[in-house]
C-alpha atoms as a PDB file:
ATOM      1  CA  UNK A   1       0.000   0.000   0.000  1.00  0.00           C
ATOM      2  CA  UNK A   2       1.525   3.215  -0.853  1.00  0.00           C
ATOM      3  CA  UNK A   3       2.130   5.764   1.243  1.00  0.00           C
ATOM      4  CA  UNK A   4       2.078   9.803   0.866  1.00  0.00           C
ATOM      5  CA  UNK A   5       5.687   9.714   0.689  1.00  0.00           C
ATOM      6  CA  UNK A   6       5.318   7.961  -2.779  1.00  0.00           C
ATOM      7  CA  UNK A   7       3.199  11.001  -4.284  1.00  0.00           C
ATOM      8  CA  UNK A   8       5.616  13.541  -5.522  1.00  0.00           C
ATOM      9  CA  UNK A   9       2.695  15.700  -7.493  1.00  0.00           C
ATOM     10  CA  UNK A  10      -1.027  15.969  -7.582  1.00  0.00           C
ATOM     11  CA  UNK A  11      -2.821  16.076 -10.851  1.00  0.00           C
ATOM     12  CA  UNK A  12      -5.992  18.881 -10.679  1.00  0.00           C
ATOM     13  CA  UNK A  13      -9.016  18.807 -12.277  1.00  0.00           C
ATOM     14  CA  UNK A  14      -9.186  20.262 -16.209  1.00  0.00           C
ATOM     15  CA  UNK A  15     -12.269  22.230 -17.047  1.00  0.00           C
ATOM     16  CA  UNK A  16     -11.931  21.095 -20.515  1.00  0.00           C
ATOM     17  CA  UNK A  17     -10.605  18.983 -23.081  1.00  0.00           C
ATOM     18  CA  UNK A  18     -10.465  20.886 -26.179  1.00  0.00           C
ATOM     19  CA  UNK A  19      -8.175  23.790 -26.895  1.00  0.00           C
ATOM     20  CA  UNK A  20     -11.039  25.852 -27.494  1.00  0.00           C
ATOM     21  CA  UNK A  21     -12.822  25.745 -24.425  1.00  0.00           C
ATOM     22  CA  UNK A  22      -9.850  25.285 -22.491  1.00  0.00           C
ATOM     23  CA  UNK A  23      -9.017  28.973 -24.090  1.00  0.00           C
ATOM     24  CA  UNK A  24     -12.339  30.482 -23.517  1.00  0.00           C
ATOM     25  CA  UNK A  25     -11.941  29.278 -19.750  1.00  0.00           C
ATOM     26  CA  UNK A  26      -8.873  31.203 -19.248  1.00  0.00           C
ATOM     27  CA  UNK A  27     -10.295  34.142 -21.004  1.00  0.00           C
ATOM     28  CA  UNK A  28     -13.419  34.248 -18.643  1.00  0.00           C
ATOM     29  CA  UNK A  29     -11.242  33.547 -15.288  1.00  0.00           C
ATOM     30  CA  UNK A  30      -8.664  36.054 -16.259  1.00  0.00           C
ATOM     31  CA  UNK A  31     -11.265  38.452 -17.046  1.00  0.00           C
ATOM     32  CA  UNK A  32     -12.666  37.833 -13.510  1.00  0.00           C
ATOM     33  CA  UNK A  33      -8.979  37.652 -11.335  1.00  0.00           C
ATOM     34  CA  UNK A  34      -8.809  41.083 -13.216  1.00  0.00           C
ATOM     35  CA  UNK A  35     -12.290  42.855 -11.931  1.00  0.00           C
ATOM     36  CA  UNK A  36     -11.603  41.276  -8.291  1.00  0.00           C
ATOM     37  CA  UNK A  37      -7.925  42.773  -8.214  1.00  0.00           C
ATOM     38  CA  UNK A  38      -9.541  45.958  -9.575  1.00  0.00           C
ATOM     39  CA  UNK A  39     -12.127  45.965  -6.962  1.00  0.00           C
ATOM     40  CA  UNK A  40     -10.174  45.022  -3.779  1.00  0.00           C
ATOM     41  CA  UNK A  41      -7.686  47.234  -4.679  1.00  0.00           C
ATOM     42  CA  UNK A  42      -9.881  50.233  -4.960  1.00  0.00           C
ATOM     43  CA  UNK A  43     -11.047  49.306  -1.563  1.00  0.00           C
ATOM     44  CA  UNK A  44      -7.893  49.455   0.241  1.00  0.00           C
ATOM     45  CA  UNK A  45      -6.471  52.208  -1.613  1.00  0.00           C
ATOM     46  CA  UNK A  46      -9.507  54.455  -0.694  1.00  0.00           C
ATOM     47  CA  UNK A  47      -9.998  53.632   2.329  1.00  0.00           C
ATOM     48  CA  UNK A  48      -6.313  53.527   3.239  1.00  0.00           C
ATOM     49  CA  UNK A  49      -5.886  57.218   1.834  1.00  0.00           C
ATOM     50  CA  UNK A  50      -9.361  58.500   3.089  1.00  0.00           C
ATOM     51  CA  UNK A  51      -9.058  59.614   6.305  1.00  0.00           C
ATOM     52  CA  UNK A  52     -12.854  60.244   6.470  1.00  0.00           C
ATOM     53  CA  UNK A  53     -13.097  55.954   6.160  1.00  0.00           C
ATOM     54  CA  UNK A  54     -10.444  55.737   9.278  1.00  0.00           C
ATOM     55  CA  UNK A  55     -13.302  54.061  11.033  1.00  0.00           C
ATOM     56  CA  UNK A  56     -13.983  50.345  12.535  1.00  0.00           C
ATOM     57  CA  UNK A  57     -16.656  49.112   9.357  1.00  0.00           C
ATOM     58  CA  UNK A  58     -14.131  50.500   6.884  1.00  0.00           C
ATOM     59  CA  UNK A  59     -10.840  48.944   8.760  1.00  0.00           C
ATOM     60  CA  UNK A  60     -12.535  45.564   8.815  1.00  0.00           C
ATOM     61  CA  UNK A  61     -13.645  46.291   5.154  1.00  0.00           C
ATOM     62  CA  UNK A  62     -10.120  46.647   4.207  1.00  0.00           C
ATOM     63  CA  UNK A  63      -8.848  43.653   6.043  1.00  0.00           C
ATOM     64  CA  UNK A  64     -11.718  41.558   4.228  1.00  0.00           C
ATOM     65  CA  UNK A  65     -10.357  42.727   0.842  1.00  0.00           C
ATOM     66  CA  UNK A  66      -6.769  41.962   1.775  1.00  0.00           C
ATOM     67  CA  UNK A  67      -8.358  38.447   2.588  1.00  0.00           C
ATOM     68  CA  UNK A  68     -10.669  38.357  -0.852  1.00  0.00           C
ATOM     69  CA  UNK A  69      -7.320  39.312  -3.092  1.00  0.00           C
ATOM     70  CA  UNK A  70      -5.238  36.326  -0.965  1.00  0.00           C
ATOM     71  CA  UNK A  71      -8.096  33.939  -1.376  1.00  0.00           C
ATOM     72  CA  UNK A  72      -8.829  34.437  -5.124  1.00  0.00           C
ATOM     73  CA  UNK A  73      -5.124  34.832  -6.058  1.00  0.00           C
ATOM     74  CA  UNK A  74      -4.279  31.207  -4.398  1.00  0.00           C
ATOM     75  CA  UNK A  75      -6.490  29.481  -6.922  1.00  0.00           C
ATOM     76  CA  UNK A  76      -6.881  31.538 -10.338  1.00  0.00           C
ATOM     77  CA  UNK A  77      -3.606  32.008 -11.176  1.00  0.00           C
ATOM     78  CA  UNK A  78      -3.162  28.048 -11.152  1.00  0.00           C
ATOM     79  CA  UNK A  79      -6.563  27.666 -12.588  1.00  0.00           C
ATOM     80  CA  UNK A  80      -5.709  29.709 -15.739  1.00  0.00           C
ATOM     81  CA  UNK A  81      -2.456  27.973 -16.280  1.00  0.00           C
ATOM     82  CA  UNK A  82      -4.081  24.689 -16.484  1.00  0.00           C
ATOM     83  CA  UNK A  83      -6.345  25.930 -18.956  1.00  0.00           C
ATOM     84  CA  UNK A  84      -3.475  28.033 -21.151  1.00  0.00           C
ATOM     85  CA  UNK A  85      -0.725  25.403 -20.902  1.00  0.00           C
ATOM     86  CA  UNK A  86      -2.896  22.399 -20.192  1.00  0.00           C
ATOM     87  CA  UNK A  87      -0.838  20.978 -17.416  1.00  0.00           C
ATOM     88  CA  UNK A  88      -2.590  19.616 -14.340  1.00  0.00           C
ATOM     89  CA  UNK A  89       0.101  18.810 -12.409  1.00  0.00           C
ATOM     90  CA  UNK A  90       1.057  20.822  -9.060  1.00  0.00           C
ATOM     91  CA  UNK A  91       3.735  19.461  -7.022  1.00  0.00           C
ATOM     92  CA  UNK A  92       3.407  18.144  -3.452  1.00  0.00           C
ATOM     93  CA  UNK A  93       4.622  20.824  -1.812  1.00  0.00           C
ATOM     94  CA  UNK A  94       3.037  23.365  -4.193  1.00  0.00           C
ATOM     95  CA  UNK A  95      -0.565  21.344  -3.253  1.00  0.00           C
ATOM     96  CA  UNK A  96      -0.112  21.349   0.533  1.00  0.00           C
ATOM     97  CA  UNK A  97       1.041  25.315   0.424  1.00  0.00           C
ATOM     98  CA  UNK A  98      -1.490  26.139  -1.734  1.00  0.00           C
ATOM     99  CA  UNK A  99      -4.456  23.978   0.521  1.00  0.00           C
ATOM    100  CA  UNK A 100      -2.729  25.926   3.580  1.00  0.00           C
ATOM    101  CA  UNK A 101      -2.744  29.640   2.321  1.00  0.00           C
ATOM    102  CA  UNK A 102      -6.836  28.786   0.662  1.00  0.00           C
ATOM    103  CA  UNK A 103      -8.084  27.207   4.015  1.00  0.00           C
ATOM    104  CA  UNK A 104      -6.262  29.810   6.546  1.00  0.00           C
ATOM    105  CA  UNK A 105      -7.980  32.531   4.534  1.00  0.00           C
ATOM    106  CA  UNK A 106     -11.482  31.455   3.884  1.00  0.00           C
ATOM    107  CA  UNK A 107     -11.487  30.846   7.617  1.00  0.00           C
ATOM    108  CA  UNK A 108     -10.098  33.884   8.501  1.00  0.00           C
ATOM    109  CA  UNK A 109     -12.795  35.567   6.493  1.00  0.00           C
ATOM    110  CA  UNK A 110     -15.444  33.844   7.639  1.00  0.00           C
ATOM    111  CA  UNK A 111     -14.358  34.764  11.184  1.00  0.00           C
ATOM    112  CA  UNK A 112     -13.531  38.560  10.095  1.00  0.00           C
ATOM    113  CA  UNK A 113     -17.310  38.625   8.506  1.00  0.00           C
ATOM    114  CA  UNK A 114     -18.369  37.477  12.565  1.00  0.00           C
ATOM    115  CA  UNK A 115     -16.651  40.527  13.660  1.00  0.00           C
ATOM    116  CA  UNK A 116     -18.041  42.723  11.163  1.00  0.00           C
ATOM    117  CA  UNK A 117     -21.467  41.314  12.806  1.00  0.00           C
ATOM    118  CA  UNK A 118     -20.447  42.951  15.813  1.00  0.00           C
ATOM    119  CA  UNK A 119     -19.337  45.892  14.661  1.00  0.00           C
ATOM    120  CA  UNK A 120     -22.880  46.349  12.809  1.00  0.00           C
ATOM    121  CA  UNK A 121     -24.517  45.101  16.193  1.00  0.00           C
ATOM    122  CA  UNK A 122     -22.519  47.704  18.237  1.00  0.00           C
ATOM    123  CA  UNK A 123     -22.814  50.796  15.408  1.00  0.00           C
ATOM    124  CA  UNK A 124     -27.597  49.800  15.897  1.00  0.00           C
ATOM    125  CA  UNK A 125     -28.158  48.295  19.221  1.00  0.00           C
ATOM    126  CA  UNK A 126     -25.532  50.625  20.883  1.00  0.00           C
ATOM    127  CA  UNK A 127     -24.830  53.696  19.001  1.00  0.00           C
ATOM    128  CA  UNK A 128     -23.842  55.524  22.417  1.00  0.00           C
ATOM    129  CA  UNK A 129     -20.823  52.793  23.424  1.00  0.00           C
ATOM    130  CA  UNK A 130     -19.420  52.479  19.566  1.00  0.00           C
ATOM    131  CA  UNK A 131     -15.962  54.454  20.529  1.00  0.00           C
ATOM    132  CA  UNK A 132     -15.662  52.612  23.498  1.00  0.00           C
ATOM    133  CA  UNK A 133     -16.449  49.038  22.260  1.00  0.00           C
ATOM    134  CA  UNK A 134     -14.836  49.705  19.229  1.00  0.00           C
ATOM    135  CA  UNK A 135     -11.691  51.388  19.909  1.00  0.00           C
ATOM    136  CA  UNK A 136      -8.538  51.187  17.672  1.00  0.00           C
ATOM    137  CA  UNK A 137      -6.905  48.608  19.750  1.00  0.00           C
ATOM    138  CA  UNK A 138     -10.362  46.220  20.171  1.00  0.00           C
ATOM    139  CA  UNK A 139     -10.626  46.582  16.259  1.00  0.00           C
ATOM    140  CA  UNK A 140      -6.943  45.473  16.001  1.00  0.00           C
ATOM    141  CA  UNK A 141      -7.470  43.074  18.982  1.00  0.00           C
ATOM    142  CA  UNK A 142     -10.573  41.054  17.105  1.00  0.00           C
ATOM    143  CA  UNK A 143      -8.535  41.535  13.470  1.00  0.00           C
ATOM    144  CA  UNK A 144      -5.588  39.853  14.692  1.00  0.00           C
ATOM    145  CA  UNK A 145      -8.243  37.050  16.345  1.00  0.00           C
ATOM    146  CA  UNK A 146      -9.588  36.448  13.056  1.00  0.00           C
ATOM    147  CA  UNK A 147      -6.374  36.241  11.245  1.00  0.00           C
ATOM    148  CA  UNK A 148      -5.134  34.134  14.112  1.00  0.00           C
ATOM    149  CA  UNK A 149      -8.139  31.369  14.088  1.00  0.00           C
ATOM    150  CA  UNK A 150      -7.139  31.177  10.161  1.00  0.00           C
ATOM    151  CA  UNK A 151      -3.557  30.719  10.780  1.00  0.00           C
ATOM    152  CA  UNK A 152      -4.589  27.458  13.408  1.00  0.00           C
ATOM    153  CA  UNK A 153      -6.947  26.384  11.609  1.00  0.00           C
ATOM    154  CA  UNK A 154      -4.787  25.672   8.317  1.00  0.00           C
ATOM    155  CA  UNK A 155      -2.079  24.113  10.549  1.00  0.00           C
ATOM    156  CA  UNK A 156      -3.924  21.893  12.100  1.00  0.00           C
ATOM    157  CA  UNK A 157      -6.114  20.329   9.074  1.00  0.00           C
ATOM    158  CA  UNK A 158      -2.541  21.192   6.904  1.00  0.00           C
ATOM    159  CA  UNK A 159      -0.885  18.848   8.723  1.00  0.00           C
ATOM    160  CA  UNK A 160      -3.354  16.547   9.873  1.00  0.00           C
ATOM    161  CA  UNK A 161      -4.427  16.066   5.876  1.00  0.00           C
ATOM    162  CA  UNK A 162      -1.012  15.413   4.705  1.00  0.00           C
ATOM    163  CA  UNK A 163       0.332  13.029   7.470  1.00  0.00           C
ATOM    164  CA  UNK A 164      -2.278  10.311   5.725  1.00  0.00           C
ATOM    165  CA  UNK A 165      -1.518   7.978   3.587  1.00  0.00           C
ATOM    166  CA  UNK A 166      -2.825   7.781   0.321  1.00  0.00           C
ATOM    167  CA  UNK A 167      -4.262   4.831  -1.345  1.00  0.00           C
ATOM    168  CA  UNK A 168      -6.582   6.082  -3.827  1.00  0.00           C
ATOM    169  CA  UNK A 169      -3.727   7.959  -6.946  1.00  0.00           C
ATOM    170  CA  UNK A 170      -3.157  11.391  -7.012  1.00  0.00           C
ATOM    171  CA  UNK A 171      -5.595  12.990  -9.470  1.00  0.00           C
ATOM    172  CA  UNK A 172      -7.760  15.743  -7.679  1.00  0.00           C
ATOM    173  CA  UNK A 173     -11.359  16.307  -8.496  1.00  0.00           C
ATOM    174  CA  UNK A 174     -10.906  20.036  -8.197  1.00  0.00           C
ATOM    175  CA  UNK A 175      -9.571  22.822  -9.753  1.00  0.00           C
ATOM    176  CA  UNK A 176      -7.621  23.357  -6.783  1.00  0.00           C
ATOM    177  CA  UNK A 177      -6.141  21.601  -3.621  1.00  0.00           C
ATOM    178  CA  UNK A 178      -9.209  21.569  -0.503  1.00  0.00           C
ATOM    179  CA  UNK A 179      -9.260  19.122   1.976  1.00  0.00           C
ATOM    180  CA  UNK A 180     -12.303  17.024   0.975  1.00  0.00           C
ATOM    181  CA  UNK A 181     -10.389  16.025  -2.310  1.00  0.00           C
ATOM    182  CA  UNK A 182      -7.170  15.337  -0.570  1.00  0.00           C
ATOM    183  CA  UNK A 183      -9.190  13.219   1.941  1.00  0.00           C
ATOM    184  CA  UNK A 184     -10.781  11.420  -1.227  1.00  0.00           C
ATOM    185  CA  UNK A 185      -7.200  10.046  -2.091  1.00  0.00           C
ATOM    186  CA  UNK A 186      -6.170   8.807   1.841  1.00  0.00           C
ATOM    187  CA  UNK A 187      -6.833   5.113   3.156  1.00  0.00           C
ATOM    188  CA  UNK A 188     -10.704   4.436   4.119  1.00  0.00           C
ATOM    189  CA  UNK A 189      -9.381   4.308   7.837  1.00  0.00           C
ATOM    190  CA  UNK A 190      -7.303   7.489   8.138  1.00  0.00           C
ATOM    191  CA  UNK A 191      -9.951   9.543   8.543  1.00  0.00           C
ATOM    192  CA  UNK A 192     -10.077   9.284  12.240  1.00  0.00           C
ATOM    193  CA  UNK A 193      -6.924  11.373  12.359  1.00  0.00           C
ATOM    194  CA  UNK A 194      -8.407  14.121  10.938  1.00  0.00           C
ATOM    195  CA  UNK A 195     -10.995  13.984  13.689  1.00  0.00           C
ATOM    196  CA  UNK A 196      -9.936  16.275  16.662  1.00  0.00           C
ATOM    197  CA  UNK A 197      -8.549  18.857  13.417  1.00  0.00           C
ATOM    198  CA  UNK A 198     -12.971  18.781  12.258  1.00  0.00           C
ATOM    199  CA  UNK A 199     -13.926  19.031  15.894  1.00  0.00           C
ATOM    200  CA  UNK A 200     -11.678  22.203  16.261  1.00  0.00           C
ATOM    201  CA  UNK A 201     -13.422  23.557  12.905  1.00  0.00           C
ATOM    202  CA  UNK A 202     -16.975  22.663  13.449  1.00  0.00           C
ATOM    203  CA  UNK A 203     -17.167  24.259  16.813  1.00  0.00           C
ATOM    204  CA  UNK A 204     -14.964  27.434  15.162  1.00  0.00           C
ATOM    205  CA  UNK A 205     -17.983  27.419  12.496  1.00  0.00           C
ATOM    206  CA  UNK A 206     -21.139  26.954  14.389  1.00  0.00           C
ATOM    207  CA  UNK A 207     -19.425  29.627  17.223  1.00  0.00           C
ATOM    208  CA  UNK A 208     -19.412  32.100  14.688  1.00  0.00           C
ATOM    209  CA  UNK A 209     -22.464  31.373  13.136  1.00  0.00           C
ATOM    210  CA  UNK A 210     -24.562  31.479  15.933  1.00  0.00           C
ATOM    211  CA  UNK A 211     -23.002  34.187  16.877  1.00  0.00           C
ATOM    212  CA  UNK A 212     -23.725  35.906  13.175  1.00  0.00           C
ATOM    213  CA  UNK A 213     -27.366  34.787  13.804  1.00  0.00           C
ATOM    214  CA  UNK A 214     -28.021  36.115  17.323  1.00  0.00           C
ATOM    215  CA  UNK A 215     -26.495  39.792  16.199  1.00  0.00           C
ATOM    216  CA  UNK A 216     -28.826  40.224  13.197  1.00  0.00           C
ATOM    217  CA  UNK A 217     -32.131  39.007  15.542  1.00  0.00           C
ATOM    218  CA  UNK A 218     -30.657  41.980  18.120  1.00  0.00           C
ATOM    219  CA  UNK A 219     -30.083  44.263  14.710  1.00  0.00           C
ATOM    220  CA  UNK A 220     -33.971  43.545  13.095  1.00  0.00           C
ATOM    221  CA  UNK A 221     -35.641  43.893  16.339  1.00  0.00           C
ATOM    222  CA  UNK A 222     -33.511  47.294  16.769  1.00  0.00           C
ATOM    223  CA  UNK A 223     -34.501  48.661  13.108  1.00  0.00           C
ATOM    224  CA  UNK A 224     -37.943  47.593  13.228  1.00  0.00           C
ATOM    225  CA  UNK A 225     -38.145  49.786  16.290  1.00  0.00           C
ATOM    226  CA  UNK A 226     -36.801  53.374  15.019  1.00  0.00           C
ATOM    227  CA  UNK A 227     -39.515  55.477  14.620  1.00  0.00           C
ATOM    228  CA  UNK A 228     -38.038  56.965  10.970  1.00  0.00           C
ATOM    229  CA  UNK A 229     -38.532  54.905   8.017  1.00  0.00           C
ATOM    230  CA  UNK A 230     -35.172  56.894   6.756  1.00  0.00           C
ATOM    231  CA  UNK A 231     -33.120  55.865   9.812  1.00  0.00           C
ATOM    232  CA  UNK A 232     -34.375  52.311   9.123  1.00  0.00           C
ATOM    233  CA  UNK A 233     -33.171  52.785   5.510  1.00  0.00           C
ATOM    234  CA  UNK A 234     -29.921  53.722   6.489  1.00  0.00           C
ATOM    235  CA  UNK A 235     -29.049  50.885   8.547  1.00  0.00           C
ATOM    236  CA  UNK A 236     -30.268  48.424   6.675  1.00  0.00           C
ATOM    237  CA  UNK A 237     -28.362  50.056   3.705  1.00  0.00           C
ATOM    238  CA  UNK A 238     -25.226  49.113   6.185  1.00  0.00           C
ATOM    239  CA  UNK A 239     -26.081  45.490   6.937  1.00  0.00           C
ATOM    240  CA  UNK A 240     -27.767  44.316   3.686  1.00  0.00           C
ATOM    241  CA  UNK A 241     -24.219  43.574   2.043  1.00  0.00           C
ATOM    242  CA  UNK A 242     -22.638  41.925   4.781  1.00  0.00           C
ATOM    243  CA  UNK A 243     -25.929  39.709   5.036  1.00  0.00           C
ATOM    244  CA  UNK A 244     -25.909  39.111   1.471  1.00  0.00           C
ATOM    245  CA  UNK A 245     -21.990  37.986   2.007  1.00  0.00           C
ATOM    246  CA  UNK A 246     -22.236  35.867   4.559  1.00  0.00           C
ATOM    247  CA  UNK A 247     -25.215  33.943   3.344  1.00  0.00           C
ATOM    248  CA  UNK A 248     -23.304  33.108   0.270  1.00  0.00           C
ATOM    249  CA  UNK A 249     -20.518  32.372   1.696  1.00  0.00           C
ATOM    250  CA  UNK A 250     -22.295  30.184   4.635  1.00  0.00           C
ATOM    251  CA  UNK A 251     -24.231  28.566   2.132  1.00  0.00           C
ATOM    252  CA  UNK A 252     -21.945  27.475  -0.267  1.00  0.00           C
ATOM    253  CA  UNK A 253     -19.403  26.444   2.270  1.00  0.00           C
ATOM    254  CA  UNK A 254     -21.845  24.022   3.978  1.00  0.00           C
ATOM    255  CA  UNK A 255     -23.010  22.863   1.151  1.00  0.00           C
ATOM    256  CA  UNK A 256     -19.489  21.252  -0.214  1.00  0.00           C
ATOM    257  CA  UNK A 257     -18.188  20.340   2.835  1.00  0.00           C
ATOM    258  CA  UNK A 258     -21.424  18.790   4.522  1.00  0.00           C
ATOM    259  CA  UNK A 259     -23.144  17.407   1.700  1.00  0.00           C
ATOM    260  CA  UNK A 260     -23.962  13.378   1.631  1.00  0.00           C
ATOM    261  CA  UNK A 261     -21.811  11.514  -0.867  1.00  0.00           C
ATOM    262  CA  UNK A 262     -24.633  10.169  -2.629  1.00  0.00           C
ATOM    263  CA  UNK A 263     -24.928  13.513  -4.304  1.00  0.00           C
ATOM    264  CA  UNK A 264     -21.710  14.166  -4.834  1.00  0.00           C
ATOM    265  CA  UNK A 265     -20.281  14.484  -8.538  1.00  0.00           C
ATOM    266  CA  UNK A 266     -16.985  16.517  -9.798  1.00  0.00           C
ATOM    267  CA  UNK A 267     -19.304  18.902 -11.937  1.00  0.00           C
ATOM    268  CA  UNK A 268     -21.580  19.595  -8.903  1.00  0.00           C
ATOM    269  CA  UNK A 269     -18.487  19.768  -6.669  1.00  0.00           C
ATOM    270  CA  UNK A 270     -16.912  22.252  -9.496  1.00  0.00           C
ATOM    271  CA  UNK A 271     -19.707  24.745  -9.744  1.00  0.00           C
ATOM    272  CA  UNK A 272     -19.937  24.881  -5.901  1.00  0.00           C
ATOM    273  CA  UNK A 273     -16.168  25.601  -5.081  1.00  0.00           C
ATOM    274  CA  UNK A 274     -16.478  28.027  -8.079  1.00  0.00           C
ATOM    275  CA  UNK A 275     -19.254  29.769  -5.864  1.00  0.00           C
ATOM    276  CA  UNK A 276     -17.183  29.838  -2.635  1.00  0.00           C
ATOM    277  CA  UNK A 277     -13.788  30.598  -3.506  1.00  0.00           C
ATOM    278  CA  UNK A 278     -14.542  33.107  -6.443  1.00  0.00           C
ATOM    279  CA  UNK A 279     -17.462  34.192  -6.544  1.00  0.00           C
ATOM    280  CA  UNK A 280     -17.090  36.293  -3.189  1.00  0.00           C
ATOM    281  CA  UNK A 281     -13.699  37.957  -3.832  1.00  0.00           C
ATOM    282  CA  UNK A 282     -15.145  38.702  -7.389  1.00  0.00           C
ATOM    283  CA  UNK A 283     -18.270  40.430  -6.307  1.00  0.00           C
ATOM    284  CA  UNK A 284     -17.591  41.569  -2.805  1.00  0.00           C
ATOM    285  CA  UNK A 285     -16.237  45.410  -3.871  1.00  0.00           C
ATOM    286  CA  UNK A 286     -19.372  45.478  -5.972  1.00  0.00           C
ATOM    287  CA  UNK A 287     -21.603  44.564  -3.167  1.00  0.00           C
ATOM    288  CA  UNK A 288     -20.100  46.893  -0.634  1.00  0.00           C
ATOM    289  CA  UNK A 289     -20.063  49.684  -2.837  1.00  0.00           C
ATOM    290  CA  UNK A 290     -23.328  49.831  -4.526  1.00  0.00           C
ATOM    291  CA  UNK A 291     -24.910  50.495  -1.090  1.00  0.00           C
ATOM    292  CA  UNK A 292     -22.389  52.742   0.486  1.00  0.00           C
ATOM    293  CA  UNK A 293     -22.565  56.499  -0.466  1.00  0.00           C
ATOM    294  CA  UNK A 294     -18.957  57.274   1.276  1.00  0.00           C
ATOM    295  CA  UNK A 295     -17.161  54.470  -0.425  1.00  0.00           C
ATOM    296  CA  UNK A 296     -18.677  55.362  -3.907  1.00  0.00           C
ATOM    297  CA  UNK A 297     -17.497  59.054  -3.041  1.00  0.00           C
ATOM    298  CA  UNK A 298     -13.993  57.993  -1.926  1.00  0.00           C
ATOM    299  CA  UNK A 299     -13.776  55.542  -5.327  1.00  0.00           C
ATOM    300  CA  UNK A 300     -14.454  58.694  -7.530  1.00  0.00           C
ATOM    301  CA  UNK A 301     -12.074  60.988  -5.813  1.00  0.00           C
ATOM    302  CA  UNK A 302      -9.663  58.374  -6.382  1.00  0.00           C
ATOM    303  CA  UNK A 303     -10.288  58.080  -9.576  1.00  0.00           C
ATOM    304  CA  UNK A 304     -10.226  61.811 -10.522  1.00  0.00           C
ATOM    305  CA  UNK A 305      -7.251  61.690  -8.515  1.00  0.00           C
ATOM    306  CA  UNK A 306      -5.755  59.385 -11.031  1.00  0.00           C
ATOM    307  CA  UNK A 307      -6.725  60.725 -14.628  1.00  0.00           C
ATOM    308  CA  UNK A 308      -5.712  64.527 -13.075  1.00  0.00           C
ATOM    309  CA  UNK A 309      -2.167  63.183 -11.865  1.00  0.00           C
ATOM    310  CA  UNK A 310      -2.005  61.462 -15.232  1.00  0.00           C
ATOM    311  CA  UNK A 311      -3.929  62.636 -17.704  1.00  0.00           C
END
């Protein structure tokens, strides 16, 4: 029986076997990498030279686009090259790195969009403590706890995933390397080590979603209290986005990694980690921005900025 020291590359999944589609694939993914580098990096340049967005939404808002342009750039790049050069292969090193960097971000995001919760719970329910709850350091404090549940996270199921032996080849049903597909290729009995690594993450998940859920009943029963219908507008102007986000990326996410086998197929499995890992960093600048009057403001001053500095 081999062993994972016997596996010196992983082969990922092609989205197609003709040159055609193959090319039309890597137009429509670079086209996207493109917008979401566009977008995220409009984000943290305006807010970062803004000092009208030096506030807690907009600090988390940056942090979440850092996260979105990590995320999307870990599986793209890789994505497209299959599709240009039509060469699956990734090499073991290059699949555990690349399973670390995806799975310490997602969850870091996942946690940061729990904080931005808060900070949307604080800004409604408790207008009058905002500073204090919300101070510089707590924003950096609950940052750094999100970025730091990410980081442990990815060791743990990092390691955990790639101290199994595989029995089952090397090829990948994905276009990139995620845990369930690695787990695919290990023995049928090594997936007890991966238990106390799941435990960790399911209790990390349903904390924050709970969480998530129990701020947003606190937020709706706040707004449908204000006696203004525009001071109802306005904050649910603020929250709609990051609701919109986080059911996405909820549902997606349990979707592919709770789903029963028996429905399980690499198209379906495609589409969904299509929806989770690309879809947000893609469209989250568009979402935040359509909504937000000072963000569209500080996007257009950048960009007149721009064209007068270099016309």
């Amino acid at each position: 029986m081999p062993n994972i020291s016997s596996v010196s590359e992983f082969l990922l999944l092609a989205f197609a076997d003709t040159r055609e589609l193959q090319l039309l694939h890597f137009g429509l993914f670079l086209g996207i990498y493109l917008a979401a580098l566009l977008g995220n990096g409009l984000i943290l340049t305006a807010v970062a030279c803004n000092h009208h967005l030096h506030t807690p939404m907009y600090f988390f808002l940056l942090n979440l686009a850092l996260l979105d342009l990590g995320c999307i750039s870990t599986t793209l790049p890789k994505a497209m090259a299959i599709s240009l050069w039509d060469n699956r292969a990734i090499s073991y090193e290059g699949c555990a790195a690349q399973l670390f960097v995806f799975d310490f971000l997602v969850v870091a995001e996942y946690c940061l969009l729990t904080v931005m919760a808060y900070d949307r719970y604080v800004a409604i329910c408790k207008p009058l403590h905002y500073g204090s709850l919300l101070s510089s350091r707590a924003c950096a404090q609950m940052a750094a706890a999100a970025w730091g549940s990410g980081f442990l996270n990815a060791v743990l199921h990092t390691a955990n995933t790639f101290s199994l032996p595989l029995c089952q080849g090397n090829a990948v049903d994905q276009f990139f390397c995620e845990i369930p597909q690695i787990l695919k290729l290990s023995c049928s009995d090594a997936y007890l080590k991966e238990v106390w690594a799941l435990v960790f993450s399911i209790f990390l998940a349903f904390g924050c979603f709970v969480f998530i859920l129990l701020s947003y009943v606190q937020i709706f029963r706040a707004v449908l209290r204000m006696p203004s219908e525009q001071g109802q507008h306005k904050a649910f102007s603020t929250c709609l986005p990051h609701l919109a986000m986080v059911s996405l990326f909820v549902s997606t996410a349990i979707f592919a990694y709770l789903k029963s086998p028996s429905i399980s197929s690499p198209s379906l499995d495609l589409v969904v980690a299509l929806l989770y890992s690309v879809v947000p960093p893609a469209v989250n600048p568009l979402i935040y921005s359509m909504r937000n009057q000072e963000l569209k403001y500080a996007v257009r001053k950048l960009f007149l900025y721009m064209l007068l500095k270099h016309p």
